[in-house]
Protein backbone atom coordinates (compact mmCIF):
# COMPACT_ATOMS: atom_id res chain seq x y z
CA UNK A 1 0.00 0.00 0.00
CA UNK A 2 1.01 3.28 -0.84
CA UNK A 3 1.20 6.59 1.65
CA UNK A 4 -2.00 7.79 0.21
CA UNK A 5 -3.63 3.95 0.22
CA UNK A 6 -3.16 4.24 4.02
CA UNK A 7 -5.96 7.43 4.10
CA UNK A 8 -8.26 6.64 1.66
CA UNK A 9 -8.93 3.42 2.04
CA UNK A 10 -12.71 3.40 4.16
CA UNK A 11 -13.14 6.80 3.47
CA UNK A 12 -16.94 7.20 2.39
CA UNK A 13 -17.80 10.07 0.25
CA UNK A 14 -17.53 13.24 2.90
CA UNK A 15 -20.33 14.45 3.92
CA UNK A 16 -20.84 18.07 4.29
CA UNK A 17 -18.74 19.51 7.45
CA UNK A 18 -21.39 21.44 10.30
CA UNK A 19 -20.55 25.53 10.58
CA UNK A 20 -17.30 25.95 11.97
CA UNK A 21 -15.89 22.58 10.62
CA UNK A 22 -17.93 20.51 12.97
CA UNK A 23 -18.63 17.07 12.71
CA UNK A 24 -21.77 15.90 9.95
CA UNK A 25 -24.99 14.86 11.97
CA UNK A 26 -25.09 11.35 13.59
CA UNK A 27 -26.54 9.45 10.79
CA UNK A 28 -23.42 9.91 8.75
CA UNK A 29 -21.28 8.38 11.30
CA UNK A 30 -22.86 5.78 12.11
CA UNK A 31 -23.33 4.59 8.57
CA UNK A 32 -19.30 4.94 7.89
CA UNK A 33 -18.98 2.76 11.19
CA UNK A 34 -21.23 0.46 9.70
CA UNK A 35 -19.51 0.26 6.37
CA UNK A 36 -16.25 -0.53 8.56
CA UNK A 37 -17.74 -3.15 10.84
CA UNK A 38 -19.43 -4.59 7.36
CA UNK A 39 -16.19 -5.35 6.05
CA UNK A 40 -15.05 -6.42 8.72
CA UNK A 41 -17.96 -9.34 8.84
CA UNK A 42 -15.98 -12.04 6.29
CA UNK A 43 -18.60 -14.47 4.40
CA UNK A 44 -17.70 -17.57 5.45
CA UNK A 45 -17.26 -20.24 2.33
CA UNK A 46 -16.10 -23.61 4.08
CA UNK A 47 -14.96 -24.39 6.90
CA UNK A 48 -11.34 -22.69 7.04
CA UNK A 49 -12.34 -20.29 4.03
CA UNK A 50 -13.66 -16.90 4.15
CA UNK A 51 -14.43 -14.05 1.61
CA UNK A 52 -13.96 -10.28 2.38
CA UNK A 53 -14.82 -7.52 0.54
CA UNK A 54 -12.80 -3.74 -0.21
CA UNK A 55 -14.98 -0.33 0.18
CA UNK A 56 -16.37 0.78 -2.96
CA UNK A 57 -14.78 4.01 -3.01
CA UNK A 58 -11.47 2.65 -1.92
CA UNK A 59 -7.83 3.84 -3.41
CA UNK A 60 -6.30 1.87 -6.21
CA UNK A 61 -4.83 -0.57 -3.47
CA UNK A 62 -6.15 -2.21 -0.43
CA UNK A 63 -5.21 -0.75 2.44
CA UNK A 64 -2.91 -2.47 5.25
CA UNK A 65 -4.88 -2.32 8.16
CA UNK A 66 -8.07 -3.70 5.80
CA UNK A 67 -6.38 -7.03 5.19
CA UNK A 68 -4.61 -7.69 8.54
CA UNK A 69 -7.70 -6.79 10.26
CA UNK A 70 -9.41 -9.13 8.24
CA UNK A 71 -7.30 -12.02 8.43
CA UNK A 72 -7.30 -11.54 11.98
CA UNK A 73 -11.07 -12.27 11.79
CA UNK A 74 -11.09 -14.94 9.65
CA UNK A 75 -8.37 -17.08 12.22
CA UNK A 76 -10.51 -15.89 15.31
CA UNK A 77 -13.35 -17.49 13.59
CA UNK A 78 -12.18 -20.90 14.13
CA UNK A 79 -11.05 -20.19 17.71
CA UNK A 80 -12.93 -21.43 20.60
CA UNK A 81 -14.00 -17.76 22.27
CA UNK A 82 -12.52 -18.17 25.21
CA UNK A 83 -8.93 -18.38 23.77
CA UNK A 84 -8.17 -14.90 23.15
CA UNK A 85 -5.20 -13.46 20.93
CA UNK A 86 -2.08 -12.82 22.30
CA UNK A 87 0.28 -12.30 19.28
CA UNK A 88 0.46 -12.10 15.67
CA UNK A 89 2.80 -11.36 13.08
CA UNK A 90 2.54 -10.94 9.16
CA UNK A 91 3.95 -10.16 5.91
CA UNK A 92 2.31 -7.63 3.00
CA UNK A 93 3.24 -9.75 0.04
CA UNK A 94 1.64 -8.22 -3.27
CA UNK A 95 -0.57 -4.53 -3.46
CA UNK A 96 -4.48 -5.93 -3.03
CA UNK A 97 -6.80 -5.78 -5.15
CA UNK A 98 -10.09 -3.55 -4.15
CA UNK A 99 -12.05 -4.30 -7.13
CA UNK A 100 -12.57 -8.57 -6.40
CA UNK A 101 -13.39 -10.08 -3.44
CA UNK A 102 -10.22 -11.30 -0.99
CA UNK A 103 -10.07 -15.15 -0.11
CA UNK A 104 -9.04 -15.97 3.45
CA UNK A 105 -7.38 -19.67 3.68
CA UNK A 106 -7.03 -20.63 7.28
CA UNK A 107 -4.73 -23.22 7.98
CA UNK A 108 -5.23 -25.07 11.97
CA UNK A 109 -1.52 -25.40 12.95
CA UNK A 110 -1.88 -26.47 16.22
CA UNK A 111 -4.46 -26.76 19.02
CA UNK A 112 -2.99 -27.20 22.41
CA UNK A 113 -4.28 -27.42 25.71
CA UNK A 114 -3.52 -23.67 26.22
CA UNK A 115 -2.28 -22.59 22.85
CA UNK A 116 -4.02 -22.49 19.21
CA UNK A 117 -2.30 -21.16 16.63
CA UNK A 118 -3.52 -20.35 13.10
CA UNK A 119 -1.38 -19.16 9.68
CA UNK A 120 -3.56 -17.56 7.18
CA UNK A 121 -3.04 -16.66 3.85
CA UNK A 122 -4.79 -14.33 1.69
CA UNK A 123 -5.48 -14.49 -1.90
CA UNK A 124 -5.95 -12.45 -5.04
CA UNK A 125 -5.83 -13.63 -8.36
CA UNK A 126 -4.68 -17.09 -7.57
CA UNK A 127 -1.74 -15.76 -6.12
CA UNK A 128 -0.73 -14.82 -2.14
CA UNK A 129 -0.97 -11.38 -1.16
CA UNK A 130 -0.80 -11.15 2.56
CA UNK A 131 0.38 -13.89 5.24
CA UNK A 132 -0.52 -13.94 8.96
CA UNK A 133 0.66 -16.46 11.90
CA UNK A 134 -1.60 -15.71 14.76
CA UNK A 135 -1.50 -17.34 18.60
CA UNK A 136 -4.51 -17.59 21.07
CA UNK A 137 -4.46 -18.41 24.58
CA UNK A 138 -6.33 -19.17 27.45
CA UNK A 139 -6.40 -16.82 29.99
CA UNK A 140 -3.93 -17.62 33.20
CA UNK A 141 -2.81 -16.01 36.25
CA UNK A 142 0.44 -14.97 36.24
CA UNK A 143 2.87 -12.03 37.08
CA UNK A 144 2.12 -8.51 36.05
CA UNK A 145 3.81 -5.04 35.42
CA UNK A 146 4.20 -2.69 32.39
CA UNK A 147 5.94 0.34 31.20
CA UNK A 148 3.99 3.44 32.40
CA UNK A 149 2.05 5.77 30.40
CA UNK A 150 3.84 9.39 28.96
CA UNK A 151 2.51 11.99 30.01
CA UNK A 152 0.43 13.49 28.03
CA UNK A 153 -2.87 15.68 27.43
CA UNK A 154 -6.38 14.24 27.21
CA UNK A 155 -8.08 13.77 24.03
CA UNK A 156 -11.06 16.34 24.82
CA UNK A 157 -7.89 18.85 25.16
CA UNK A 158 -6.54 18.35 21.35
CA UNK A 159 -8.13 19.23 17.95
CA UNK A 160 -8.96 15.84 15.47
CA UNK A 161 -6.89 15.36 12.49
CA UNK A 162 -9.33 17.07 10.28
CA UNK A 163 -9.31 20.22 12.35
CA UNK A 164 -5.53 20.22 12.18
CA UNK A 165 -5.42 19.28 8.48
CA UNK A 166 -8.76 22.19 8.40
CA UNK A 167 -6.95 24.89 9.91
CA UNK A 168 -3.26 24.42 7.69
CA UNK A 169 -4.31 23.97 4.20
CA UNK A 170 -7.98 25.82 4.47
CA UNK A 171 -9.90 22.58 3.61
CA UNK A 172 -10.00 18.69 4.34
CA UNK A 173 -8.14 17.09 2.07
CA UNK A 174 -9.81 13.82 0.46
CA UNK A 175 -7.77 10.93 2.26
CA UNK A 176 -8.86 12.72 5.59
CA UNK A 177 -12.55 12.30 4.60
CA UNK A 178 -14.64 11.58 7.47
CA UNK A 179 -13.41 7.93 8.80
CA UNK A 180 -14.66 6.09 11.65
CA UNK A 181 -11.60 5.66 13.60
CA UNK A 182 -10.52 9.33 15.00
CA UNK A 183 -7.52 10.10 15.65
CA UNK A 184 -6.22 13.53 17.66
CA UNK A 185 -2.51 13.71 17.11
CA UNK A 186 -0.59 15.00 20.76
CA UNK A 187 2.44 16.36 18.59
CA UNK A 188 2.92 17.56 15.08
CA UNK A 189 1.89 16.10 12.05
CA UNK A 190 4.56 15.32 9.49
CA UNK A 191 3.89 18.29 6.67
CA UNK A 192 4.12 20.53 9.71
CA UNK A 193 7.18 19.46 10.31
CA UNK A 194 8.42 19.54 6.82
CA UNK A 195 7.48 23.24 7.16
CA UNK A 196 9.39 24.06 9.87
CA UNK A 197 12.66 21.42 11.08
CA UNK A 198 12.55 22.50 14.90
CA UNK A 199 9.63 20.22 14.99
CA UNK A 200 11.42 17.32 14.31
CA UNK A 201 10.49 14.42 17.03
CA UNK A 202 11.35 10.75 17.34
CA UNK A 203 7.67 10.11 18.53
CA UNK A 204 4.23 10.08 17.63
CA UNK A 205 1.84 10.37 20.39
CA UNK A 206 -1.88 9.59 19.14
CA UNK A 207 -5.33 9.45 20.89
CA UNK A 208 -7.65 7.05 18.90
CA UNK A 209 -10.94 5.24 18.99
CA UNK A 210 -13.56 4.08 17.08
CA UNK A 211 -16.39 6.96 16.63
CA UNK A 212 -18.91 5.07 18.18
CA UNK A 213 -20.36 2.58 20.11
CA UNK A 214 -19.46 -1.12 19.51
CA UNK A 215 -20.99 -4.74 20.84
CA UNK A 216 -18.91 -6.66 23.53
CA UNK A 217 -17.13 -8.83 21.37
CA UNK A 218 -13.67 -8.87 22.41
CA UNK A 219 -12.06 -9.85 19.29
CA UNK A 220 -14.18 -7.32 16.98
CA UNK A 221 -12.04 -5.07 19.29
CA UNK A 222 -8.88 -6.91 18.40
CA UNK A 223 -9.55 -6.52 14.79
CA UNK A 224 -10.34 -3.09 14.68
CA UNK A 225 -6.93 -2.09 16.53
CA UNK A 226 -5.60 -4.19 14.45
CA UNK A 227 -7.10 -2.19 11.63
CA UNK A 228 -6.21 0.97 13.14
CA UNK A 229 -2.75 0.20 14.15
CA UNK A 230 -1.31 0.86 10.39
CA UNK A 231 -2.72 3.69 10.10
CA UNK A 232 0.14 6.57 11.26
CA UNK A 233 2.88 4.41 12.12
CA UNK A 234 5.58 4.88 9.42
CA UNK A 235 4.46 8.43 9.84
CA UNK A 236 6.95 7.80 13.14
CA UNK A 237 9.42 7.60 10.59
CA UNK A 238 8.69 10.53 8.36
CA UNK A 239 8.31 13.00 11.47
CA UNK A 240 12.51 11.86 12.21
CA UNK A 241 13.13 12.96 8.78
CA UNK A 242 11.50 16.33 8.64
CA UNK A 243 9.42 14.91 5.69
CA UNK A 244 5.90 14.98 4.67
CA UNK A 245 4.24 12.26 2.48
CA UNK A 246 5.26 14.74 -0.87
CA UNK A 247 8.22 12.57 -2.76
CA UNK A 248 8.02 9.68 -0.53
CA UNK A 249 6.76 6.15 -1.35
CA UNK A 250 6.06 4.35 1.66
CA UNK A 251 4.23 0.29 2.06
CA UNK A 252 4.37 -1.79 4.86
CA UNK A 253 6.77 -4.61 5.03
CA UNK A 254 5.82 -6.63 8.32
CA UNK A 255 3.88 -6.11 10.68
CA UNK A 256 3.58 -7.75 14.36
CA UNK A 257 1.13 -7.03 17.06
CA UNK A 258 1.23 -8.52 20.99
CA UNK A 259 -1.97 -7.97 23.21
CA UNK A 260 -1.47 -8.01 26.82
CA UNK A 261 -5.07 -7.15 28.43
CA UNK A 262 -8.15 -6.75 27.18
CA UNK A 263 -9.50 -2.98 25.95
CA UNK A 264 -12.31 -1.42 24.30
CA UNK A 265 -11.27 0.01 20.71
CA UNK A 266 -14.44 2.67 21.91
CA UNK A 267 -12.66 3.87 24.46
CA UNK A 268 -10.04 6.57 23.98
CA UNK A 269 -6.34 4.55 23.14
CA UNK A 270 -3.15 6.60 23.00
CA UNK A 271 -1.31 5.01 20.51
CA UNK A 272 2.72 5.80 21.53
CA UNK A 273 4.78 5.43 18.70
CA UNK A 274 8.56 5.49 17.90
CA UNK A 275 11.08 5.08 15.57
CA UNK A 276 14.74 3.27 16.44
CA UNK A 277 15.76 3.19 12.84
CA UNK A 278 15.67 3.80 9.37
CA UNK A 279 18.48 2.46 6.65
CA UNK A 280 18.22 1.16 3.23
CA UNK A 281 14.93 2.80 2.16
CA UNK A 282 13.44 0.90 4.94
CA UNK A 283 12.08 2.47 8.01
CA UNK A 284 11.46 0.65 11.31
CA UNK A 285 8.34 1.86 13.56
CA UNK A 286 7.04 0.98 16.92
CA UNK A 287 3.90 1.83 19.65
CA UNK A 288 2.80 1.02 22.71
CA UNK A 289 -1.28 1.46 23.15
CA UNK A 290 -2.02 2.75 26.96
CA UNK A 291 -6.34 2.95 27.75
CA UNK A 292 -6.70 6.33 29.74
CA UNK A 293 -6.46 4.55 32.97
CA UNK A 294 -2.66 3.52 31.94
CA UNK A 295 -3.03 -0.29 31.24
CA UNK A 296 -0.84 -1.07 28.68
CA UNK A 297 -2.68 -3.44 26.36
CA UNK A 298 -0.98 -3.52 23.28
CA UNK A 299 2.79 -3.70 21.51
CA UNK A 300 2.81 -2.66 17.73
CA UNK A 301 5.93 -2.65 15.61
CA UNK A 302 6.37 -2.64 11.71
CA UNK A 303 8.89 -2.47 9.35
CA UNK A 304 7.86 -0.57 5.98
CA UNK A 305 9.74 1.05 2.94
CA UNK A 306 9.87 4.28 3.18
CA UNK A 307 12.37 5.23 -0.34
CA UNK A 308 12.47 8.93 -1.15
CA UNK A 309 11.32 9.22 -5.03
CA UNK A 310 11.53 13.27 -5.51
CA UNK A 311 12.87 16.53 -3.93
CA UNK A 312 9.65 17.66 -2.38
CA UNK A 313 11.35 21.53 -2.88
CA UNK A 314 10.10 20.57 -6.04
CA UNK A 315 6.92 19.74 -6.08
């Protein structure tokens, strides 16, 4: 997937903004929700097969967090429910395909008396697009601690994305078209950066959750972080640089995701990214997800290509 691929992808058409660049009425939300939680819902074919679908109005490739999410779904599918996710870890082989259907082939690895694991491959065009090993687990007692929340302010305190995006270039651009996961960025965003250098910062610090309200189905909640977790991640990388997305082409690589304790993808998430390295037009990215009370429930970290195309002086 491409830079742009990562923001268009579930955009529906964007409805008008409310005076002052407020949100559109209810109705409108809840719809683009629904279109996300839709494709999200796989058609099952067999008994290890499923079928997912692309959004209509989709970018020319299908973005990341769309197929992980997805395969996610199809392996939890032939999980018992009490055997939650703990860890998986996958490859982006080939660009998808929005325009046919995706097939999910779920393979049963292993089923152990605490441990499942399934591998899962997705398919376009009779060939493999996407891979994913994923590992579920029975809940246990055990020992606990975590790394402690940064400091940071609340979401009600920071402007959304398209506010941000509102206020610097005068209008919304398309691939920030109303989506249903928000996101209200702590720091700068990457073209502000590119406009002025002091920015520069070796993290991203994000608020996110879904944009409204969700059934208790713990791994619909997986899925959708899973979803949501590609979404400004190699922008870790970019805000390093000093760069925006202009004369960049970016795609993820790999991608691995551990969940420690259950969350609600409802529920405000700050999304704590960073990047160690970059080297050989490849950029590596990382996050830790914190709910508001501090729990640390989720380890993210992806490598992507992130190779420099143009002089963006010149565009």
């Amino acid at each position: 997937m491409t830079s742009d691929d990562r923001r268009t992808a579930t955009a529906a058409p964007e409805p008008p903004a409310e005076p002052g660049g407020a949100p559109p009425a209810d109705p409108a939300r809840r719809q683009t929700l629904a279109a996300l939680l839709d494709i999200l819902d796989l058609e099952r074919i067999e008994d290890d097969i499923f079928r997912g679908s692309s959004p209509d109005d989709g970018p020319q490739r299908v973005f990341g967090g769309q197929v992980a999410g997805q395969a996610l779904v199809a392996a939890g599918r032939t999980v018992p429910a009490e055997r939650r996710v703990h860890s998986l870890h996958a490859y982006f082989i080939r660009p998808g395909d929005p325009s046919v259907p995706i097939v999910y082939e779920v393979d049963r690895v292993r089923d152990g008396r605490s441990f499942t694991t399934r591998r899962v491959t997705a398919v376009q065009h009779g060939r493999a697009i996407f891979t994913l090993s994923a590992s579920f687990h029975k809940a246990e007692p055990g020992l606990e601690h975590r790394i402690a929340m940064p400091e940071v302010p609340g979401p009600e305190e920071l402007a959304g994305m398209r506010e941000r995006l509102q206020a610097a270039f005068g209008k919304v651009p398309r691939f920030a078209g109303w989506h249903p996961i928000e996101l209200r960025p702590v720091g700068p965003l990457s073209f502000e950066v590119e406009r002025d250098p002091s920015l520069s910062t070796t993290e991203n610090l994000v608020w996110l959750k879904v944009d409204g309200e969700l059934p208790d189905d713990p791994l619909l909640h997986v899925c959708l972080m899973t979803y949501a977790s590609d979404m400004t991640l190699l922008d870790t990388v970019l805000l390093r640089h000093g760069r925006s997305f202009a004369g960049i082409s970016m795609a993820s690589l790999d991608h691995a995701m551990w969940f420690h304790r259950p969350f609600r993808a409802d529920d405000w998430l700050l999304y704590a990214q960073e990047t160690p390295s970059a080297s050989g037009a490849r950029g590596l990215a990382r996050g830790l997800v914190y709910t508001r009370g501090g729990d640390l429930v989720c380890s993210v970290v992806q490598e992507g290509l992130i190779r420099v195309v143009g002089d963006p002086a010149e565009g």
